[in-house]
C-alpha atoms as a PDB file:
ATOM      1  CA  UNK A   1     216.382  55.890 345.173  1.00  0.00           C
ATOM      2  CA  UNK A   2     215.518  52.674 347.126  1.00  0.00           C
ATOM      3  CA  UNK A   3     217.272  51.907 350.350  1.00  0.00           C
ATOM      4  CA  UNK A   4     217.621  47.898 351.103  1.00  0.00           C
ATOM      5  CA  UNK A   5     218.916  46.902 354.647  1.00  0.00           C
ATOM      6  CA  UNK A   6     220.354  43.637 355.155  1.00  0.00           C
ATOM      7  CA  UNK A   7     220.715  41.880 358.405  1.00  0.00           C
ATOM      8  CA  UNK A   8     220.387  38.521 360.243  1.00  0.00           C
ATOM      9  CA  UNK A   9     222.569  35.889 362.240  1.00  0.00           C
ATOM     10  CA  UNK A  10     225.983  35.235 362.431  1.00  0.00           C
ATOM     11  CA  UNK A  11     227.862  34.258 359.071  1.00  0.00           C
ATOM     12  CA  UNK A  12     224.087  33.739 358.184  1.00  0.00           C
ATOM     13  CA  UNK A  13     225.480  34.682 354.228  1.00  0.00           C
ATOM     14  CA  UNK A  14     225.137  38.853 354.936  1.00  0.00           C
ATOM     15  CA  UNK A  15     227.876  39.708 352.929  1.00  0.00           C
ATOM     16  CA  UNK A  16     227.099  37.161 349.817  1.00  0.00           C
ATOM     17  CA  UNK A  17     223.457  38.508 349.578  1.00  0.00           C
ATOM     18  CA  UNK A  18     225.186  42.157 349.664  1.00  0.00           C
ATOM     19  CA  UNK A  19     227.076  40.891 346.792  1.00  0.00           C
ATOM     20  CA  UNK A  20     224.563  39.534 344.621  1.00  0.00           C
ATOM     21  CA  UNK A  21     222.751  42.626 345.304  1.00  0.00           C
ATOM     22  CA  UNK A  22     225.946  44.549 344.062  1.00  0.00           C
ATOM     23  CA  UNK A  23     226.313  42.397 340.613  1.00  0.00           C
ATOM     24  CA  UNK A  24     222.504  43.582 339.852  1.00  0.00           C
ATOM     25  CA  UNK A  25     223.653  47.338 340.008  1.00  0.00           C
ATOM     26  CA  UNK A  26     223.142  48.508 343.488  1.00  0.00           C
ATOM     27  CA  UNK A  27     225.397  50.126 345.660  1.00  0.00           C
ATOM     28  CA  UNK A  28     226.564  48.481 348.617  1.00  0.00           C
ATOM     29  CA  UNK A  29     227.450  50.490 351.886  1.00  0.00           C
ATOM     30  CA  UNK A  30     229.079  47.597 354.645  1.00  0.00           C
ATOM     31  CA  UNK A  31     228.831  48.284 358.276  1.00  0.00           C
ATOM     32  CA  UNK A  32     231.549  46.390 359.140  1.00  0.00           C
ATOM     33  CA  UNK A  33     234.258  47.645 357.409  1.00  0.00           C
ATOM     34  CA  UNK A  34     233.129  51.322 358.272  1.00  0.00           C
ATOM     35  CA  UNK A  35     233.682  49.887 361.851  1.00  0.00           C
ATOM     36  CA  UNK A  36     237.581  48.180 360.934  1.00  0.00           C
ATOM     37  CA  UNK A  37     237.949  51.551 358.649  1.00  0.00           C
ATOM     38  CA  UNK A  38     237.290  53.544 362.057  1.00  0.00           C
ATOM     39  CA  UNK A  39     239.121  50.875 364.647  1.00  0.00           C
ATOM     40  CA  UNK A  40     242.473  51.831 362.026  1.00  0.00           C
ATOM     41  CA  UNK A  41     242.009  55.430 361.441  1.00  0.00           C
ATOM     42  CA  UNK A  42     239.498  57.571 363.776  1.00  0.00           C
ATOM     43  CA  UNK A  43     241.382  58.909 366.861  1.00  0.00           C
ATOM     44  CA  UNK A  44     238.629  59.668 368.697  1.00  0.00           C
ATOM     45  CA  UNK A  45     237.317  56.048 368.718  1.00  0.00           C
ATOM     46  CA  UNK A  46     241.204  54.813 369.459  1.00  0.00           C
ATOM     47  CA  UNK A  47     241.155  56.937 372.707  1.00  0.00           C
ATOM     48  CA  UNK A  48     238.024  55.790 373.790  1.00  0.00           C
ATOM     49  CA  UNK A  49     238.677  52.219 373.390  1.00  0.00           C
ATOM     50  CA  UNK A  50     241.831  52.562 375.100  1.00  0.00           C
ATOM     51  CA  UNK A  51     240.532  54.662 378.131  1.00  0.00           C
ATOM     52  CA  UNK A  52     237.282  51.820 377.981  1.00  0.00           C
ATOM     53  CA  UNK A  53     239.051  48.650 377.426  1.00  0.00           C
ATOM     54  CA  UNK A  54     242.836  49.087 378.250  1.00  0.00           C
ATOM     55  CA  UNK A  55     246.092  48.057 375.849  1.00  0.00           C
ATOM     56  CA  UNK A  56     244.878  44.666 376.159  1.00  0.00           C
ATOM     57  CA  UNK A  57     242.955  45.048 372.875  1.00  0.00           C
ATOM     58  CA  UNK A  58     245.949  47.190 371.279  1.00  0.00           C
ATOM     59  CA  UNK A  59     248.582  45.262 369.239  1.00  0.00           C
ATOM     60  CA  UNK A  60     251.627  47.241 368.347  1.00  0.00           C
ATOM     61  CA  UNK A  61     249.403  50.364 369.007  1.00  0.00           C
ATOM     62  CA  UNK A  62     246.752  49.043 366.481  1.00  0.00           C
ATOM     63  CA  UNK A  63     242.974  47.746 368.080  1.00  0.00           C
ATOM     64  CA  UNK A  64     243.166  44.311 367.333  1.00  0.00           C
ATOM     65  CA  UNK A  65     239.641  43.356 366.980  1.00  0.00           C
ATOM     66  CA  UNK A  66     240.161  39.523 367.416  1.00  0.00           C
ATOM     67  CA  UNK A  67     241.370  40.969 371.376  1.00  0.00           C
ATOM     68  CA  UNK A  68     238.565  43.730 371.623  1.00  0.00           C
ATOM     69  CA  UNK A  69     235.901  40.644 370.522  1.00  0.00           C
ATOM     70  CA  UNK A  70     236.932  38.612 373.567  1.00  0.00           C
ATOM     71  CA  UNK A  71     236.835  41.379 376.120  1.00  0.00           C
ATOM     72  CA  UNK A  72     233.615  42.386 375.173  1.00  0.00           C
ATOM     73  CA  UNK A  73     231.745  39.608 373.688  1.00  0.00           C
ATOM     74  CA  UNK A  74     232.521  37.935 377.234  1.00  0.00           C
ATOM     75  CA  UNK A  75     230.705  40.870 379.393  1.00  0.00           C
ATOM     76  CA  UNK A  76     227.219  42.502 377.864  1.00  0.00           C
ATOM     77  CA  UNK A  77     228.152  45.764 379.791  1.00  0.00           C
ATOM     78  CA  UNK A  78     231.487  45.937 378.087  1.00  0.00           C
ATOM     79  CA  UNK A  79     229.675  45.446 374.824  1.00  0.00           C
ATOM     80  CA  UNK A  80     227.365  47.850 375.587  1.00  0.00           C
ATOM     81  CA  UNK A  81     229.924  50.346 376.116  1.00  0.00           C
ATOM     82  CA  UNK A  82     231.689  49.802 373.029  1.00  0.00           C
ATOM     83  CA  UNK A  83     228.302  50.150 371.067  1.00  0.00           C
ATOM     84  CA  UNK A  84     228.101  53.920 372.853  1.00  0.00           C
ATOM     85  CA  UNK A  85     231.422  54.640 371.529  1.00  0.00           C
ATOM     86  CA  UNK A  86     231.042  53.437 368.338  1.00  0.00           C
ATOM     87  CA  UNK A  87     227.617  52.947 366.699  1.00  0.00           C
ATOM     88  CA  UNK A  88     226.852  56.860 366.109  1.00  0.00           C
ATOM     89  CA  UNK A  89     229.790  57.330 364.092  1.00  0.00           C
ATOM     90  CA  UNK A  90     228.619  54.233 362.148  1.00  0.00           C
ATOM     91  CA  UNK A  91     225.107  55.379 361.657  1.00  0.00           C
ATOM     92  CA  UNK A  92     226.712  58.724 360.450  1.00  0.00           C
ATOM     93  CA  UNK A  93     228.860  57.447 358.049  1.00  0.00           C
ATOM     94  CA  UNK A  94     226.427  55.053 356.805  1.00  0.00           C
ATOM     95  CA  UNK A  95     223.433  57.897 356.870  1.00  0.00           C
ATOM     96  CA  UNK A  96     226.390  60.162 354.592  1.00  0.00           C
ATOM     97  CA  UNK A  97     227.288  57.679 352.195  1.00  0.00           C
ATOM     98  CA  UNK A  98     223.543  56.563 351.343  1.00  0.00           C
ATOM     99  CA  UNK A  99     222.409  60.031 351.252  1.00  0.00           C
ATOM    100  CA  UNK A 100     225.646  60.974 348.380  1.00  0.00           C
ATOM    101  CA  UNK A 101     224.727  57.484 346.510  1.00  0.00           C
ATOM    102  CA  UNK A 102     224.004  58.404 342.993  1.00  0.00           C
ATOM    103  CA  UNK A 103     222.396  54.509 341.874  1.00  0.00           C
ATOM    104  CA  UNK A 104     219.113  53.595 341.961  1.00  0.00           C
ATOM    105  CA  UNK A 105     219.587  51.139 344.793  1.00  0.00           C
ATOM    106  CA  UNK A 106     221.832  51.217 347.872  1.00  0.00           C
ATOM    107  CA  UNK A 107     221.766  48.151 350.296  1.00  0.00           C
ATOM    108  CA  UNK A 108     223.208  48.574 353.844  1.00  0.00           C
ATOM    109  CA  UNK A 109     225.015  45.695 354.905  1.00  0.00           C
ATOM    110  CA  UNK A 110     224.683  46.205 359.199  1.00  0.00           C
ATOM    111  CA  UNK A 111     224.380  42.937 361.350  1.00  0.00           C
ATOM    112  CA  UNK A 112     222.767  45.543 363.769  1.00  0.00           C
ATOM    113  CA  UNK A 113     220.554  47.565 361.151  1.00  0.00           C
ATOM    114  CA  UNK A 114     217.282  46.518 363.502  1.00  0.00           C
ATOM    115  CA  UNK A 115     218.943  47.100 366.866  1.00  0.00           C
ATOM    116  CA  UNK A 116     220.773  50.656 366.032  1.00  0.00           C
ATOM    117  CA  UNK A 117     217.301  51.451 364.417  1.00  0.00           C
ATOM    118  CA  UNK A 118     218.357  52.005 360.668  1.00  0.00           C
ATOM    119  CA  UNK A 119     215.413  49.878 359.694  1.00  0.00           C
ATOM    120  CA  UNK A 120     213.636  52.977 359.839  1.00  0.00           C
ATOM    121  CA  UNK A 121     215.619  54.603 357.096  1.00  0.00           C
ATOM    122  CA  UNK A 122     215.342  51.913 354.547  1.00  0.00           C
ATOM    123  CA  UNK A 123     212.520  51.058 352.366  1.00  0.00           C
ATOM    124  CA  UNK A 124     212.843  46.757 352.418  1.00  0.00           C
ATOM    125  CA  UNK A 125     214.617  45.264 355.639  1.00  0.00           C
ATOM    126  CA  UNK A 126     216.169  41.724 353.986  1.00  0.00           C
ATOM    127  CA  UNK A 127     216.955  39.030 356.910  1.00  0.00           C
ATOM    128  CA  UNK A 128     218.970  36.544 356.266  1.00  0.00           C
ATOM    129  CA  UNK A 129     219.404  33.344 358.278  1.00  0.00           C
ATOM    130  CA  UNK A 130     221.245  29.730 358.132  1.00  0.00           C
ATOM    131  CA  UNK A 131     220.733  26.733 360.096  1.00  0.00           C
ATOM    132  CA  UNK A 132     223.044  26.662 363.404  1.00  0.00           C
ATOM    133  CA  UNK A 133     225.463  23.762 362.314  1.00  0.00           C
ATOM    134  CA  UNK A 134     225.716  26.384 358.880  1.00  0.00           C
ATOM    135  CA  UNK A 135     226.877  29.236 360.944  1.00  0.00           C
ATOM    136  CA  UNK A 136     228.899  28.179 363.201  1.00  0.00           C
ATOM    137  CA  UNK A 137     230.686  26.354 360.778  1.00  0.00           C
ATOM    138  CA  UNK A 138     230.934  29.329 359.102  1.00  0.00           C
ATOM    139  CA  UNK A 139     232.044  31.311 361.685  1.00  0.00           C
ATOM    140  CA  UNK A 140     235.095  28.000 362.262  1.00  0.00           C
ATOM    141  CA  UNK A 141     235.904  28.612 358.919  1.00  0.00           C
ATOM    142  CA  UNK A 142     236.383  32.530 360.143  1.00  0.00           C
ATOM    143  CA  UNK A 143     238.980  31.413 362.848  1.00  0.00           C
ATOM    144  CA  UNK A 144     235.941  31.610 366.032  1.00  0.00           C
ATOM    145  CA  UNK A 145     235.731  28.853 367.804  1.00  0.00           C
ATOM    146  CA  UNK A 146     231.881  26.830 368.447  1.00  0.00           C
ATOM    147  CA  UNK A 147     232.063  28.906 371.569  1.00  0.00           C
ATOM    148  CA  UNK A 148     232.940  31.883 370.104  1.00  0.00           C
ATOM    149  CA  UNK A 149     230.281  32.106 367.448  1.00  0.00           C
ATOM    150  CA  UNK A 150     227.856  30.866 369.450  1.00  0.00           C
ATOM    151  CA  UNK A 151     228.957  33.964 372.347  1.00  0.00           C
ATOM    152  CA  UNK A 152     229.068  36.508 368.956  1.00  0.00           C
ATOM    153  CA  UNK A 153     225.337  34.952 368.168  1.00  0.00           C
ATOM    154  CA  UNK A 154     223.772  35.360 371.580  1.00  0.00           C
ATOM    155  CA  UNK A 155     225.049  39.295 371.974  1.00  0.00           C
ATOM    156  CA  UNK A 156     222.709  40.401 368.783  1.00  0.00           C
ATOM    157  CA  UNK A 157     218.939  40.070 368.653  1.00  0.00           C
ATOM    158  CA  UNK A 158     217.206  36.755 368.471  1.00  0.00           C
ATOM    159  CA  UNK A 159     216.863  35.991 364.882  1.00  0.00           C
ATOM    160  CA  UNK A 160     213.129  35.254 365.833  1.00  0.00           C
ATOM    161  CA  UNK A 161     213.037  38.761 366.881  1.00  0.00           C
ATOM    162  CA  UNK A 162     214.420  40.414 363.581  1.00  0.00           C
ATOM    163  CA  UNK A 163     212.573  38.172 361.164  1.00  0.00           C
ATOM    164  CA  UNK A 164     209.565  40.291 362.601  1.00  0.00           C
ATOM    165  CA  UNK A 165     210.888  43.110 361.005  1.00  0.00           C
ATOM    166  CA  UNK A 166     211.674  41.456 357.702  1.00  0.00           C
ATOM    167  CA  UNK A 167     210.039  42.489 354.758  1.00  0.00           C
ATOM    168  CA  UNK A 168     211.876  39.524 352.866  1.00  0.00           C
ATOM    169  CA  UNK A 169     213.578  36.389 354.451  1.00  0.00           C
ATOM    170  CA  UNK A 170     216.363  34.456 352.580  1.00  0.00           C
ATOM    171  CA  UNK A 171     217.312  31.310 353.810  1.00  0.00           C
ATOM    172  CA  UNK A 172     220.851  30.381 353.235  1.00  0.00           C
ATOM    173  CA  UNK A 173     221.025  27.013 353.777  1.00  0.00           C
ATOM    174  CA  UNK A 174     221.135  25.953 350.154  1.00  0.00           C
ATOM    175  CA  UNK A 175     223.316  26.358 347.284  1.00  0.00           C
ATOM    176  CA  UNK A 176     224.759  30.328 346.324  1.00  0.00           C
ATOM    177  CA  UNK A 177     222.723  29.711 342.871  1.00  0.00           C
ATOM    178  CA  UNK A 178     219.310  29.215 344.951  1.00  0.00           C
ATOM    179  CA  UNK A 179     220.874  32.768 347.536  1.00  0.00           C
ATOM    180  CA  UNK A 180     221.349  34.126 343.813  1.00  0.00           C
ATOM    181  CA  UNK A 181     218.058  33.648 342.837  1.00  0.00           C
ATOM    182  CA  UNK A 182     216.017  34.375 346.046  1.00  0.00           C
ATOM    183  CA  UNK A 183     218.128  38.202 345.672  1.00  0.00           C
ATOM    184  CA  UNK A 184     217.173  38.491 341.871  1.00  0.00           C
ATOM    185  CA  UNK A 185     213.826  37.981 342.987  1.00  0.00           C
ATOM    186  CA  UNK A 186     213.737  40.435 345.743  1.00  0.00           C
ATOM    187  CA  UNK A 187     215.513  42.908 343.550  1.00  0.00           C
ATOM    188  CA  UNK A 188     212.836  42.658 340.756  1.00  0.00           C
ATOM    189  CA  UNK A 189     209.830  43.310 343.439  1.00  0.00           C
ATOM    190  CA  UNK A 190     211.676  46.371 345.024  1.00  0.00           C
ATOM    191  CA  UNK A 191     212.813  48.203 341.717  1.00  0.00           C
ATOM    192  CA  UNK A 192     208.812  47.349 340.241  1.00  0.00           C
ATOM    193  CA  UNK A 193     207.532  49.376 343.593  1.00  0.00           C
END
């Protein structure tokens, strides 16, 4: 089985690569809803985010992640302490659900794959990136403000910094047909190796 990690910027186009991926057969495991899937229904991670962070990110008892976002994409130490709490249940769940896949190729969806170090566990690291006027009109599109995306942007790794780790680079700048085809091209060299 082949292992395909995809990362990159902000609404850089993650999630459409994952899907194209997807319509060519593979499995696709997404980081971020294991995290909302956890924020609804793991108690552990409730607690902790409460004893952390406060009620202030609680709505009717629920972690509202638009609230938790502000508090902690506004202090690095507060988003550093949320990581703690929540990335090794992630990289659990997301080690579990590769491990029971039964296609020939899973692709792990993680903004963070690089910085949580699941690059290591996958056989192609895919990056993808967008111009900054792209994302962050994305990310407007997504209910963040400029501000907001740009905050979101500046708390991951410099794209610089993960395209060093990229065994393939997609640029998503262009149309989905040319995203299609740069993924139907990376799929072909990955399932020839």
């Amino acid at each position: 089985m082949k292992r395909i990690g995809i990362t990159g910027g902000l609404c850089a186009g993650k999630s459409t690569v994952a899907s194209f991926f997807k319509d060519l057969g593979a499995r696709v495991i997404d980081a971020d809803k294991l995290v909302r899937d956890l924020y609804k229904k793991d108690a552990e991670i409730k607690k902790a985010i409460r004893n952390n962070f406060g009620k202030k990110v609680f709505t009717q008892g629920v972690i509202s992640r638009k609230k938790l976002a502000g508090a902690v994409f506004a202090n690095k130490r507060a988003l550093q302490k949320l990581c703690r709490i929540i990335h090794p249940k992630v990289i659990k769940k997301i080690k579990d659900e590769s491990g029971k896949s039964k296609r020939a190729v899973t692709v792990i969806d993680a903004p963070l794959l690089i910085e949580v170090g699941l690059h290591r566990a996958v056989d192609a690291v895919v990056v993808v990136r967008a111009k900054r006027q792209k994302w962050i009109r994305r990310g407007m599109a997504r209910g963040l403000t400029p501000r907001e995306a740009i905050k979101r942007q500046a708390a991951q790794m410099p794209l610089r910094e993960k395209v060093k780790y990229a065994d393939f680079v997609i640029n998503n700048d262009k149309s989905r047909e040319n995203t299609r085809k740069a993924v139907v091209k990376i799929w072909q060299e990955i399932t020839r190796r």
